[in-house]
Protein backbone atom coordinates (compact mmCIF):
# COMPACT_ATOMS: atom_id res chain seq x y z
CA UNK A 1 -40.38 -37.49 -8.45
CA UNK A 2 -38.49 -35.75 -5.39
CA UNK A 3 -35.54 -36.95 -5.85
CA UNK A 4 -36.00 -35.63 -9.72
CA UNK A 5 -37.02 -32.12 -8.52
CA UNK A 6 -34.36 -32.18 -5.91
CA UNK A 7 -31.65 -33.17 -8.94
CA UNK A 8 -33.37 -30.50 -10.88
CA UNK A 9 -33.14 -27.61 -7.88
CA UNK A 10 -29.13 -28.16 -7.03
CA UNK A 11 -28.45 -28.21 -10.94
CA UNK A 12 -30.58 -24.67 -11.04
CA UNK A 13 -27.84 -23.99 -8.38
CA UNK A 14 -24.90 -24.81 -9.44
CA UNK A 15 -25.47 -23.23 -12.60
CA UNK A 16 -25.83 -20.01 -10.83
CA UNK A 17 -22.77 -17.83 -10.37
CA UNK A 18 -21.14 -16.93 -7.18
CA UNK A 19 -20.93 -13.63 -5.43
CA UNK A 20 -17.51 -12.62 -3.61
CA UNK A 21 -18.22 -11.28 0.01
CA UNK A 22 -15.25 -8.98 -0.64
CA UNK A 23 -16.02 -5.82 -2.70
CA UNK A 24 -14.61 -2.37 -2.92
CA UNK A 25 -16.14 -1.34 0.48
CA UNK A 26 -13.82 -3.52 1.82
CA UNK A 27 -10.77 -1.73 0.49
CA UNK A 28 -12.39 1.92 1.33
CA UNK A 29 -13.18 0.88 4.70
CA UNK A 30 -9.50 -0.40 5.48
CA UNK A 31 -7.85 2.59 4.60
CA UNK A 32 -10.47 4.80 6.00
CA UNK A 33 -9.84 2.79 9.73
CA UNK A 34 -6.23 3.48 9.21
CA UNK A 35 -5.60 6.77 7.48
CA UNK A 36 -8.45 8.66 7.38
CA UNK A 37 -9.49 8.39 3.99
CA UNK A 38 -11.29 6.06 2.14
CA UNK A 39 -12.25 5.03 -1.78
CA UNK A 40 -14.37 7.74 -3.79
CA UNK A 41 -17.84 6.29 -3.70
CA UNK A 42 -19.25 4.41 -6.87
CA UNK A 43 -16.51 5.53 -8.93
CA UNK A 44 -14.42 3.50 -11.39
CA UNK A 45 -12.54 6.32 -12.74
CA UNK A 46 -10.15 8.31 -10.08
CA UNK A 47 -12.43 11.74 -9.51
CA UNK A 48 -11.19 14.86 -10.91
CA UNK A 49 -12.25 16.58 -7.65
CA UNK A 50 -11.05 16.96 -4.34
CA UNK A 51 -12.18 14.79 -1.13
CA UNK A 52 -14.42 16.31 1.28
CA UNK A 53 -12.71 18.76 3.52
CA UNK A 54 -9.97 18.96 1.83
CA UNK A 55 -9.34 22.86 1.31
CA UNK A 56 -6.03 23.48 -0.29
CA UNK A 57 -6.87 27.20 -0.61
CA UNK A 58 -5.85 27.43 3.29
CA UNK A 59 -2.65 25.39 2.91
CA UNK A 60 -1.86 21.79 1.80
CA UNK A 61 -1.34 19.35 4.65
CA UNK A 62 0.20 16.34 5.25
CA UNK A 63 -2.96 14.56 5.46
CA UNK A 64 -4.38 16.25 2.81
CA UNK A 65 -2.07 15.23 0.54
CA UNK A 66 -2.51 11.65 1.37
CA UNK A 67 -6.60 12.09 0.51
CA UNK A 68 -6.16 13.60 -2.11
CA UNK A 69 -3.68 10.77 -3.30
CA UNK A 70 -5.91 7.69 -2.65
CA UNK A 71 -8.52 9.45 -4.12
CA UNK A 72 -7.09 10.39 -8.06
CA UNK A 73 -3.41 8.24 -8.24
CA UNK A 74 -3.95 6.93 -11.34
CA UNK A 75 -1.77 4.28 -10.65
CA UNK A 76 -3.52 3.06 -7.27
CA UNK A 77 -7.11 2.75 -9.82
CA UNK A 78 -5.12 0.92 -11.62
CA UNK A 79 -3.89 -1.56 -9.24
CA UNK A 80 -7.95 -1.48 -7.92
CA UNK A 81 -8.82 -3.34 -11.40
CA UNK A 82 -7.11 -6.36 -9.61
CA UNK A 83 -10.22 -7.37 -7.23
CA UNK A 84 -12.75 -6.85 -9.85
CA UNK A 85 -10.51 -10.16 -11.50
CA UNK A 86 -10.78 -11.53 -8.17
CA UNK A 87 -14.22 -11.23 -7.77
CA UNK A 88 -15.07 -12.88 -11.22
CA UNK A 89 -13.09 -15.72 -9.86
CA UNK A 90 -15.01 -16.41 -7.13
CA UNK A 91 -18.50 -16.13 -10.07
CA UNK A 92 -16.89 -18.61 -11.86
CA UNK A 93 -15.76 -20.79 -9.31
CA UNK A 94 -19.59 -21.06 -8.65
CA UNK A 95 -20.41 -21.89 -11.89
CA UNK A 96 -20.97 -25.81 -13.31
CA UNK A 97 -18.90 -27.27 -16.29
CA UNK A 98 -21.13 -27.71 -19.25
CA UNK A 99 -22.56 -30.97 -20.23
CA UNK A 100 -20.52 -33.16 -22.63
CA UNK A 101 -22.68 -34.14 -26.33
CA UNK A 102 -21.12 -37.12 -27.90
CA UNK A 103 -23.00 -38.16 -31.65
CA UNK A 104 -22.05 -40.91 -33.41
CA UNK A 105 -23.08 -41.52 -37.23
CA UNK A 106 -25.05 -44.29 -38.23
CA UNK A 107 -21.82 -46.19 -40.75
CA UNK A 108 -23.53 -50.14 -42.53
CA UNK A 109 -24.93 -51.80 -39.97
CA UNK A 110 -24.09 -49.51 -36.70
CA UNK A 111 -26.84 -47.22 -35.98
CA UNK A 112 -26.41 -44.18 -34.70
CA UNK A 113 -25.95 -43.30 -30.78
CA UNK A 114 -25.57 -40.04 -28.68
CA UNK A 115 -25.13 -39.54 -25.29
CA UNK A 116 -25.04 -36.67 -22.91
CA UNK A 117 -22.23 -36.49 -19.93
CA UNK A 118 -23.13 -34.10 -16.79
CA UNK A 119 -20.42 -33.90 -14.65
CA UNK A 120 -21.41 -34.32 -11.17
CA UNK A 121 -18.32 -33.89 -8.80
CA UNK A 122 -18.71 -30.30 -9.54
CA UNK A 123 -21.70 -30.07 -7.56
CA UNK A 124 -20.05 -31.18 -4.71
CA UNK A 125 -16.58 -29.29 -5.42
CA UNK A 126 -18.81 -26.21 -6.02
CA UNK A 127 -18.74 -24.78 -2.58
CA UNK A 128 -15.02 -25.76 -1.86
CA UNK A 129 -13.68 -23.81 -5.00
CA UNK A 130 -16.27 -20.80 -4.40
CA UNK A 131 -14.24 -20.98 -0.77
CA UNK A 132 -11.30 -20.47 -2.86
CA UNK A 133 -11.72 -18.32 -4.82
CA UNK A 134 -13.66 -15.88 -2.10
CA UNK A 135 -10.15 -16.44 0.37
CA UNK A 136 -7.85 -15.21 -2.61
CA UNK A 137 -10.19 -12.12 -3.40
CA UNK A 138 -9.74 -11.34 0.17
CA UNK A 139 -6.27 -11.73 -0.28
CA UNK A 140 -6.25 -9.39 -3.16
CA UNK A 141 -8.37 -6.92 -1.19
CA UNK A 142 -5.63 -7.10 1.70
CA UNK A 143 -3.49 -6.55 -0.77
CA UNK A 144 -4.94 -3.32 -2.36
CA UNK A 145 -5.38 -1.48 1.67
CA UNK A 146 -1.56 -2.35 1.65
CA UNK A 147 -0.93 -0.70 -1.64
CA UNK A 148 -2.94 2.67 -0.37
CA UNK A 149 -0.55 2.47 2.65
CA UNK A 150 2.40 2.63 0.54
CA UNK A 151 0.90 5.13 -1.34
CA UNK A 152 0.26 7.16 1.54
CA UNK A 153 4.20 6.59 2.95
CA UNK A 154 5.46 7.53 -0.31
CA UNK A 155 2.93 10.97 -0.16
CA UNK A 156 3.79 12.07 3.29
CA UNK A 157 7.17 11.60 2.54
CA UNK A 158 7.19 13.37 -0.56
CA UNK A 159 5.16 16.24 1.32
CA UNK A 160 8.09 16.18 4.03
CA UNK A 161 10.46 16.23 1.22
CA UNK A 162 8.63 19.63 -0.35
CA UNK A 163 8.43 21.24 3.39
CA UNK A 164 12.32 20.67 3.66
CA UNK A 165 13.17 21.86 0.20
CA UNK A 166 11.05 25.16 0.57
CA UNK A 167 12.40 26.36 4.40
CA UNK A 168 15.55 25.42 2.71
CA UNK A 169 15.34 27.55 -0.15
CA UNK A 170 13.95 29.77 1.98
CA UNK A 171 17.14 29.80 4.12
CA UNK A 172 19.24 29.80 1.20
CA UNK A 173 17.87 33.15 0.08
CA UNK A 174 18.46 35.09 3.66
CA UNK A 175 21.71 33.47 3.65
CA UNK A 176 22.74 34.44 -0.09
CA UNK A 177 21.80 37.87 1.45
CA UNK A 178 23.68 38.46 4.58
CA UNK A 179 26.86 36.77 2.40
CA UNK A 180 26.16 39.90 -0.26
CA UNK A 181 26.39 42.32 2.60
CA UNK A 182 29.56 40.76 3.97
CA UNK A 183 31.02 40.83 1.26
CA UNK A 184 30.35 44.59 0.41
CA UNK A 185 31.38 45.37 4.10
CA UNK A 186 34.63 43.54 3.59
CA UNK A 187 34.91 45.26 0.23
CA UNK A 188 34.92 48.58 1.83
CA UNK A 189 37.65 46.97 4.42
CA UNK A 190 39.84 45.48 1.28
CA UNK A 191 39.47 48.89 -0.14
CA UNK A 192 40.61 51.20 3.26
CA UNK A 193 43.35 48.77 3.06
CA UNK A 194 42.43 47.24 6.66
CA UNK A 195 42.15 43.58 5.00
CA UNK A 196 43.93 42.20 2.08
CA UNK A 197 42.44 42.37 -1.56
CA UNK A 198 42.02 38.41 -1.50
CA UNK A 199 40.37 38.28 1.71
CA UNK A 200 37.65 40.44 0.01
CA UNK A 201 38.02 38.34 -2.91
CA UNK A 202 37.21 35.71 -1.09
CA UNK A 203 34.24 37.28 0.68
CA UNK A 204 32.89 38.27 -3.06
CA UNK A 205 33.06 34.46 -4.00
CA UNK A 206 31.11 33.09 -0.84
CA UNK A 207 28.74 35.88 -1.94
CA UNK A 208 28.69 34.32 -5.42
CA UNK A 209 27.98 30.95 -4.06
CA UNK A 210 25.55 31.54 -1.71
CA UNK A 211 23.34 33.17 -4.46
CA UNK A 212 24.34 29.63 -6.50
CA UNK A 213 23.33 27.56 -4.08
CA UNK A 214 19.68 29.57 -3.51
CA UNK A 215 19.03 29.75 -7.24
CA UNK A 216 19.84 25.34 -6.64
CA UNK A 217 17.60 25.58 -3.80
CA UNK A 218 15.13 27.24 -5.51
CA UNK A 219 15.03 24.52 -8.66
CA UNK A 220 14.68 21.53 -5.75
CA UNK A 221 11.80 22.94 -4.17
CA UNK A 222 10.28 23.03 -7.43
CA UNK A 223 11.22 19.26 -8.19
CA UNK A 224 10.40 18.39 -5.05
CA UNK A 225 6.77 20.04 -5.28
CA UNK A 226 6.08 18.76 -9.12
CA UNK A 227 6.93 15.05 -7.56
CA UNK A 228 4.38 15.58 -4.75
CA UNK A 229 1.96 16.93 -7.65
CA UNK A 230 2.30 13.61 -9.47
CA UNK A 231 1.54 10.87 -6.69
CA UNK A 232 -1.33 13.20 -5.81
CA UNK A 233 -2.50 12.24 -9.04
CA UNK A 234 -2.46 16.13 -10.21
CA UNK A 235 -1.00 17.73 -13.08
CA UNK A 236 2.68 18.88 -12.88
CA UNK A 237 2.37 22.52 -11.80
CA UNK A 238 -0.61 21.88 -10.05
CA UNK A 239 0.86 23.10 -6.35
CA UNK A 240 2.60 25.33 -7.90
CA UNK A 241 0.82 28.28 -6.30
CA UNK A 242 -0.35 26.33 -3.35
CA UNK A 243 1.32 27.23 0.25
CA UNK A 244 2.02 24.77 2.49
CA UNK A 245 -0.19 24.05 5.84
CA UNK A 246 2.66 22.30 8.16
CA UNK A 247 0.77 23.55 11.19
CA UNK A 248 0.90 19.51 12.53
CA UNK A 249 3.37 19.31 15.27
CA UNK A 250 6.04 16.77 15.44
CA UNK A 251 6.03 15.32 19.25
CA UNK A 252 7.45 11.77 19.93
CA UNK A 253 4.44 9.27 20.09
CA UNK A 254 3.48 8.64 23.20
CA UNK A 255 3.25 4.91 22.91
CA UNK A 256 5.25 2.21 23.54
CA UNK A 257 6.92 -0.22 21.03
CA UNK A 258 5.05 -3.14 22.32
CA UNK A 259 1.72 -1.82 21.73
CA UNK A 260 2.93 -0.41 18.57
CA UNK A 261 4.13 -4.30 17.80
CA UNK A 262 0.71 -5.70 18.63
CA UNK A 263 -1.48 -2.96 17.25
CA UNK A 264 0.72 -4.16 14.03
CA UNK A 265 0.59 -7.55 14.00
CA UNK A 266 -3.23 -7.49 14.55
CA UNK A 267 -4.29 -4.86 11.73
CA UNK A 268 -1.17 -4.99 8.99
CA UNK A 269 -3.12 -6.03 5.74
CA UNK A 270 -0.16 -7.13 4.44
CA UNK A 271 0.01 -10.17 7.33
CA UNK A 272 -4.31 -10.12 6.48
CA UNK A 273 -3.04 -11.22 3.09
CA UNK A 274 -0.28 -13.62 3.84
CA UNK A 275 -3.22 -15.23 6.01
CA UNK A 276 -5.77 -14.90 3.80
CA UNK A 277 -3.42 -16.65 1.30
CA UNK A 278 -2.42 -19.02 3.99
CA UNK A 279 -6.12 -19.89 4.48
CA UNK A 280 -6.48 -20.38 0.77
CA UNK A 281 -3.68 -23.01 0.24
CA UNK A 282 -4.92 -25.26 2.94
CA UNK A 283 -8.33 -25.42 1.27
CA UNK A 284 -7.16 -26.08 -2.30
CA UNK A 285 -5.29 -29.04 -0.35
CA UNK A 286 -9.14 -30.80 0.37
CA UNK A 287 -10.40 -29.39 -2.70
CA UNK A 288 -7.39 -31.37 -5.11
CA UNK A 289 -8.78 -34.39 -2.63
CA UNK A 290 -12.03 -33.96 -3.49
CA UNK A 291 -11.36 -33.26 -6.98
CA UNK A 292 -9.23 -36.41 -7.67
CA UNK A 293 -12.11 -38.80 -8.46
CA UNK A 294 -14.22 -37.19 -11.27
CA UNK A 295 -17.69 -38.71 -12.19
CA UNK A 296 -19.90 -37.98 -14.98
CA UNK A 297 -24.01 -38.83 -15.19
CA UNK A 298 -24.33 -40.28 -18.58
CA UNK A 299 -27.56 -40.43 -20.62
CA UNK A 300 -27.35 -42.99 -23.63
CA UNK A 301 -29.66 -42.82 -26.09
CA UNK A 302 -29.37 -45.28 -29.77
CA UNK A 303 -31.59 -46.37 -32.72
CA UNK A 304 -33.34 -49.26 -32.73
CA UNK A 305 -34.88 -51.11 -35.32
CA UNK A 306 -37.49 -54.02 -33.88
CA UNK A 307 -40.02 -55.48 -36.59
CA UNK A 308 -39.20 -53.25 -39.61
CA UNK A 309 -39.76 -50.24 -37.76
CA UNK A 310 -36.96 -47.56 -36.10
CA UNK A 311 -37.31 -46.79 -32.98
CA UNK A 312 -35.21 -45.65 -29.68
CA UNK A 313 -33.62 -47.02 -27.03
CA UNK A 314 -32.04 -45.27 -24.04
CA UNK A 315 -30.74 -45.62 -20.61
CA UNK A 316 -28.78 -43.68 -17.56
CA UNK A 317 -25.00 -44.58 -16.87
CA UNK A 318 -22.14 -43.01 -15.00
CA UNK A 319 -18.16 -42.31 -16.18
CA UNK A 320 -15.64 -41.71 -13.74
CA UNK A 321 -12.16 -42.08 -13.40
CA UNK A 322 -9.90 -45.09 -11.87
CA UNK A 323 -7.63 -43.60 -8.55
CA UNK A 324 -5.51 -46.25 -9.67
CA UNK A 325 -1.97 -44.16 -10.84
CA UNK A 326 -2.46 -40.44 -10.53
CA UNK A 327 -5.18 -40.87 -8.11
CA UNK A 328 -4.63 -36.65 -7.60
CA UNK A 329 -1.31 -38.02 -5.49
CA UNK A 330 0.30 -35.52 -7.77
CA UNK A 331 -2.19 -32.71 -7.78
CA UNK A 332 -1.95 -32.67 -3.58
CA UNK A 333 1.83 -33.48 -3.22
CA UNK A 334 1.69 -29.77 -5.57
CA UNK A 335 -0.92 -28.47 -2.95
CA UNK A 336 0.70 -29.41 -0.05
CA UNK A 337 3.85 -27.77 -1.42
CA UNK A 338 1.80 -24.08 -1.73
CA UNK A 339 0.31 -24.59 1.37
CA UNK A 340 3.90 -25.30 3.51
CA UNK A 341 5.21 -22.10 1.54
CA UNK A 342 2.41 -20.01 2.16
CA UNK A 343 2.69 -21.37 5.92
CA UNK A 344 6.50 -19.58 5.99
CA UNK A 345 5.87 -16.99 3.86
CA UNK A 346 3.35 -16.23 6.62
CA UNK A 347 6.10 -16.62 9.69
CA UNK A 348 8.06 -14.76 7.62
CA UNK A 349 5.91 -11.59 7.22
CA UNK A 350 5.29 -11.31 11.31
CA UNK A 351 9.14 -11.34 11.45
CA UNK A 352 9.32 -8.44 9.14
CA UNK A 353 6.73 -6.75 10.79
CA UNK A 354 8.09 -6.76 13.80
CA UNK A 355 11.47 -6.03 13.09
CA UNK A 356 9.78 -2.61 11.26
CA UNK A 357 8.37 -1.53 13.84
CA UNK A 358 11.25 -2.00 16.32
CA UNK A 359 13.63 0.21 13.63
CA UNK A 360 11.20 2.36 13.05
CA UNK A 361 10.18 3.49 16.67
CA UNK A 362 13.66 3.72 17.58
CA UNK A 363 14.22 6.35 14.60
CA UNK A 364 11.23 7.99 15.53
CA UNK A 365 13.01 8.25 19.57
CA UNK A 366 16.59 9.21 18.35
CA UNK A 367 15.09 11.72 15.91
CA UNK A 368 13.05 13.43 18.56
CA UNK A 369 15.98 13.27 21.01
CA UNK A 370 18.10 15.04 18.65
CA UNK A 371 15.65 17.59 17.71
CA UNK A 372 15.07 18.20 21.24
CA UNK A 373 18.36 19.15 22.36
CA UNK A 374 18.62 21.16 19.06
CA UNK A 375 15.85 23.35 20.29
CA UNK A 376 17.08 22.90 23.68
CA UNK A 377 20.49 23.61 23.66
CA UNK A 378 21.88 24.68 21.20
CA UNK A 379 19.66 26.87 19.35
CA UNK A 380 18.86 29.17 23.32
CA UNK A 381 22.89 29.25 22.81
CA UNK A 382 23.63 30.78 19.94
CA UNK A 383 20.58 33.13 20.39
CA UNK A 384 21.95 34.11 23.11
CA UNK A 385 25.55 35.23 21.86
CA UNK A 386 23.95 36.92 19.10
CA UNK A 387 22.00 38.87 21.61
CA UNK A 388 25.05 39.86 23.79
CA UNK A 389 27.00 40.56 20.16
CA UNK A 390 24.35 42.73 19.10
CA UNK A 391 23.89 44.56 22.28
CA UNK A 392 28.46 45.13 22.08
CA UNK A 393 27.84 46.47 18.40
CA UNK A 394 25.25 49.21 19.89
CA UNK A 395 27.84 50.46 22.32
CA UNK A 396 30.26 50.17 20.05
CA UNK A 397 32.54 47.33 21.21
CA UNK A 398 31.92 45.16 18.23
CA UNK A 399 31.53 45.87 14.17
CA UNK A 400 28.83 44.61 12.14
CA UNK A 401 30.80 41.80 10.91
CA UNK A 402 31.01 40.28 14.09
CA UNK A 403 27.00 40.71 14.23
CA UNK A 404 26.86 39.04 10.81
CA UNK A 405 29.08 36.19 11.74
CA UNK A 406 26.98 35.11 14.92
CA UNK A 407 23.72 35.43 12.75
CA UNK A 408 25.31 33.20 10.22
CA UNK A 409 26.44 30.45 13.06
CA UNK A 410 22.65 30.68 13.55
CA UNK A 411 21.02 30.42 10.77
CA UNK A 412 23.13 27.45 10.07
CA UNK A 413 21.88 25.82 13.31
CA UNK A 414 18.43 26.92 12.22
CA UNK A 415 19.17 25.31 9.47
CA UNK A 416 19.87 21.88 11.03
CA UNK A 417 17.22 21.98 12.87
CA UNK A 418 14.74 22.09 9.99
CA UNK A 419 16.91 18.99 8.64
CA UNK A 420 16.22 17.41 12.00
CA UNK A 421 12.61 18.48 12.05
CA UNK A 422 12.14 16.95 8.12
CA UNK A 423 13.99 13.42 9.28
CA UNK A 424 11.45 13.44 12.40
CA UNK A 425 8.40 13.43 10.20
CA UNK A 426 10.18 11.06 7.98
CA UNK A 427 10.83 8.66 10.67
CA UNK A 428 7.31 9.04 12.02
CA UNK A 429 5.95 8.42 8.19
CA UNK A 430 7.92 4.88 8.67
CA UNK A 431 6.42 3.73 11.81
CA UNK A 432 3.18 4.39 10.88
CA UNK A 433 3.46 2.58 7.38
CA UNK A 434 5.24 0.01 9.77
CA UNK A 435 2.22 0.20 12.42
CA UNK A 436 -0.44 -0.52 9.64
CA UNK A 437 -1.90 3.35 10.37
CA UNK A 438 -1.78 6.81 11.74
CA UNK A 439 -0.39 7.12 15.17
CA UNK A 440 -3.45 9.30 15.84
CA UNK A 441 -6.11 6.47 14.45
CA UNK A 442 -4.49 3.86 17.11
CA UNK A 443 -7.12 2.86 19.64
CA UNK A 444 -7.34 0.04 21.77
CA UNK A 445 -4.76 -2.37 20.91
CA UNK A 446 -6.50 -5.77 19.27
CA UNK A 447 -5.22 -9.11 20.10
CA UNK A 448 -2.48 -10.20 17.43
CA UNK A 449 -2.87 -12.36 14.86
CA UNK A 450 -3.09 -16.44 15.42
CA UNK A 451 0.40 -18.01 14.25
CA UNK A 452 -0.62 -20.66 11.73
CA UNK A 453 1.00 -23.89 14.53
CA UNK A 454 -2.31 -25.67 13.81
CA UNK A 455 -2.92 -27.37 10.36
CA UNK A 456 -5.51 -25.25 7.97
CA UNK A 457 -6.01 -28.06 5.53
CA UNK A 458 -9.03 -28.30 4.48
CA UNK A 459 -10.48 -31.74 4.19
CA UNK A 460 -13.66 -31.74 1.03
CA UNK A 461 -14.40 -35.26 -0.11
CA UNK A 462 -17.37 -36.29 -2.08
């Protein structure tokens, strides 16, 4: 009678379906640990609202942009769909294979017979493939906090990319200016007869281009802004009378590239996923071990006929299969295969990883270097000579041409160093994608991930 009920219970179990321990929360809390932001709560469709405290009406930031982005990309919802699969893996990994009916019709002489086939290995495979299953929905999870990262790189950058465009066509426009007055000033000169006619020619055409080359200007800034619009997740023109809030400075990070390397290797959910995978292909390894013998409880029941009269006969059996060719040899050498790839694929990701971050943090030094003596040097330089020039022109030792040709040399180095200032930000966008987070989210730096030297084979047998 125990043993009955106790057949009875783990059937009531088995037949039960499995619950992933990896859900949404899992994704939201990943990115919000490394940018700031995490999933909209107990939503399956991207919100048509804005995150909390985000205020756009005071200026779009960088970070803004990026909330706003994980919040409504309709694309990054899309990819979300992908762990809800997972997690009805792991409910059907838990579930048992239905029992087998066999009838056969009474034909002359043969009466009839029917038997019922339960398969029992799955009982003890159950918790094995459940393990599975759960591994690659964490893998799939990892997966999806990588995917917001990206999202976020491609944001900020396409934020820096709007910031540039707009000081640029910004520049453009004073420039397309002072050109127009230098060219009526050397209009009046080709006129008076002090300068040739095609040296104020000339001056006329820079004019012309210079108001070319702002009305360009103009056009990227708003291709530039309509492309940050659409990975937000937002219509079109949706920025399009939205200012921008770059009021986040640009300094070097202050840390080194070894902490940067370890902070990386510990928290990268891309190397989470390799491992998780990892993990995964050494257990299907005991699970096609376990799964290589299958047996069946078999319940036989026939008609009898004893003194005129029908009646039934039945009786308990088993059905398994002979280990005798196959024996799962195949299945495992196939196992054993995934696992050794999914061992270097693995390797291969910390190599990456590292060699991203080292690239990365040495853009992120030259950049700043650059922009530093831009600031530094050569901008205090040229500000200066346009000060002494100016202060000549007032006592009357220089024309305004002169004036106007220092303040162009200027602006052109003003220009640069908006250039320099827009590759900066870039090159701090790609070490933190290459970190695994924001520079200003790194904390304490966690010990890095295990290398894989030991064998994660798991070893399930009936």
């Amino acid at each position: 009678m125990r043993a009955s009920l106790s057949l009875c219970l783990t059937l009531l179990t088995a037949c039960a379906a499995g619950e992933s321990s990896v859900d949404a929360d899992h994704v939201s809390e990943g990115l919000s640990t490394r940018i700031g932001v995490g999933l909209p709560a107990g939503s399956e469709e991207p919100p048509t609202g804005l995150p909390d405290g985000v205020d756009v009406s005071d200026g779009l930031s960088r970070d803004e942009a990026v909330a706003v982005a994980i919040w409504r990309s309709p694309d990054f919802h899309a990819a979300l769909a992908d762990l809800s699969v997972a997690r009805a893996e792991v409910a059907a990994a838990g579930l048992l294979r239905d029992p087998v009916f066999t009838f056969l019709f009474p034909l002359g002489p043969k009466a009839y017979e029917a038997t019922l086939g339960l398969p029992l290995d799955a009982l003890w495979t159950r918790a094995e493939r459940m393990d599975v299953a759960d591994r690659n929905a964490l893998r799939v999870a990892e997966r999806l906090v990588q995917d917001g990262l990206d999202l976020a790189r491609d944001v900020r950058s396409a934020w820096v990319d709007w910031v540039l465009a707009a000081r640029r066509a910004s520049w453009t426009r004073d420039n397309a200016s002072r050109l127009a007055e230098v060219a009526s000033l050397e209009g009046v000169r080709a006129t008076a007869g002090e300068i040739s006619v095609a040296q104020g020619l000339a001056a006329g055409l820079e004019a012309e281009r210079a108001r070319e080359d702002s009305s360009a200007a103009g056009l990227a800034e708003s291709l530039a802004r309509t492309r940050l619009a659409m990975l937000m997740g937002l219509e079109p023109h949706a920025l399009d009378d939205v200012r921008i809030d770059a009021a986040a400075g640009t300094r070097p990070p202050a840390w080194t590239v070894e902490s940067l390397t370890s902070v990386a290797l510990s928290g990268r959910p891309d190397l989470g996923a390799a491992e998780a995978e990892l993990e995964a292909a050494g257990a299907r390894v005991g699970l096609t071990r376990a799964e290589a013998v299958n047996i069946s409880l078999l319940l036989d029941v026939n008609e009898r006929i004893e003194h005129g009269e029908p009646g039934l006969e039945w009786g308990p059996g088993f059905v398994m299969t002979l280990p005798v060719f196959d024996g799962g040899e195949g299945a495992e050498r196939v196992a054993l295969a995934e696992f050794d790839r999914a061992r270097r694929t693995f390797v291969a990701a910390r190599h990456r990883v590292v060699d991203a971050v080292e690239r990365s943090f040495v853009d992120v030094e030259e950049s700043a270097a650059q922009l530093a003596r831009w600031r530094d040097v050569i901008l205090p330089g040229l500000e200066h000579q346009l000060a002494t020039v100016r202060k000549s022109h007032e006592l009357g030792d220089a024309d305004r041409l002169a004036v106007l040709a220092v303040t162009g040399l200027l602006e052109e180095a003003r220009l640069r160093e908006i250039e320099l200032d827009a590759g900066l930000q870039q090159a701090r966008a790609r070490l933190e994608h290459s970190v695994g987070r924001r520079l200003d989210l790194v904390e304490d730096v966690a010990p890095a991930r295990r290398r894989p030297a030991e064998p994660l084979i798991g070893r399930a047998s009936p």
